[in-house]
Protein backbone atom coordinates (compact mmCIF):
# COMPACT_ATOMS: atom_id res chain seq x y z
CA UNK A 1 0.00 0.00 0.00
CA UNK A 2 2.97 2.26 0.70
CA UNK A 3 4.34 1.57 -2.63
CA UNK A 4 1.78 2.45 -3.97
CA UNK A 5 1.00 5.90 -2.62
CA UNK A 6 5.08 6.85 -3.24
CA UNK A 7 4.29 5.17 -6.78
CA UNK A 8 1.56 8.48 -6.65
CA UNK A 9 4.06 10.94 -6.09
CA UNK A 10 6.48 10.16 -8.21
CA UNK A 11 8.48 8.46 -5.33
CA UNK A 12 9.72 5.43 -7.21
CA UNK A 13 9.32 3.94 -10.15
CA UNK A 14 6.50 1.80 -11.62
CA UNK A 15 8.76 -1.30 -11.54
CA UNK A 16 9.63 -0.63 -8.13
CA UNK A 17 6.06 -0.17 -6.59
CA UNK A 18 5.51 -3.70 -8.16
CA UNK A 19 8.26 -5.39 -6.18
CA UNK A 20 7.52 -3.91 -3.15
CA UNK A 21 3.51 -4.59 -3.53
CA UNK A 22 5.07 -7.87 -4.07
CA UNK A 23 6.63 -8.20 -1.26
CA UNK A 24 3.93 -7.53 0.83
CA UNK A 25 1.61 -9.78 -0.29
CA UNK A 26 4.40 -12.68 0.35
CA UNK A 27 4.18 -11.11 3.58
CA UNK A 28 0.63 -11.49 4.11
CA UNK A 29 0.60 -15.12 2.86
CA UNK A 30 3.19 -16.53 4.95
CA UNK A 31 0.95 -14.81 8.05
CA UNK A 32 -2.09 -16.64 6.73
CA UNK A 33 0.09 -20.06 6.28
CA UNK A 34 1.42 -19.35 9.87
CA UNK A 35 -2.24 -18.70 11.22
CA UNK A 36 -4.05 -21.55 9.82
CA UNK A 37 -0.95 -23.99 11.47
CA UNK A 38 -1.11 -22.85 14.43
CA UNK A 39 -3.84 -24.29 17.17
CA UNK A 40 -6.69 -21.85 18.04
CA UNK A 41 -5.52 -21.46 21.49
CA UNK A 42 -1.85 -20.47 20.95
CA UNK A 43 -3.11 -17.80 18.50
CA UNK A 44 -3.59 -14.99 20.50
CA UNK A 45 -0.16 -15.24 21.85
CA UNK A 46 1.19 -15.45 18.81
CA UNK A 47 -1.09 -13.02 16.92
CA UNK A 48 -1.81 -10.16 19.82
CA UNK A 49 -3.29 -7.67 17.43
CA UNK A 50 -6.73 -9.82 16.85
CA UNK A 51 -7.14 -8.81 13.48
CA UNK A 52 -5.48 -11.78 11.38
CA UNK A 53 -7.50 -14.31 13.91
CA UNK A 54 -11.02 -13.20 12.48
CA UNK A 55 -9.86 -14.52 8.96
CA UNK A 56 -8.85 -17.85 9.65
CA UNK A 57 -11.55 -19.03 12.46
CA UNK A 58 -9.73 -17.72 15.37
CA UNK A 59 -11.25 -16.31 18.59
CA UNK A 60 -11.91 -12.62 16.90
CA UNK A 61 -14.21 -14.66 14.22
């Protein structure tokens, strides 16, 4: 999402908003893999914010 907005001002290059968007969806996928591994009681230790719990059947869902 940052990428994008710097993409927006002329910040970086087209090329380089596309790694970096990327990037952050690896990110987000390797959370999800993480998530869905891990048993429902261990995830709010490991996940404190709440917020990733609600998508994979977690307490917050």
């Amino acid at each position: 999402m940052e990428a994008g907005r710097a993409r927006a001002r002329g910040e970086m290059a087209m090329s380089e908003a596309q790694a970096a968007s990327d990037a952050d969806a690896a990110t987000a996928r390797e959370r999800e893999w993480q998530l869905r591994r891990l048993p429902v009681h261990l995830r709010p230790m490991a996940f404190p914010s709440g917020g990733a719990c609600a998508t994979a059947g977690g307490p917050g869902s």
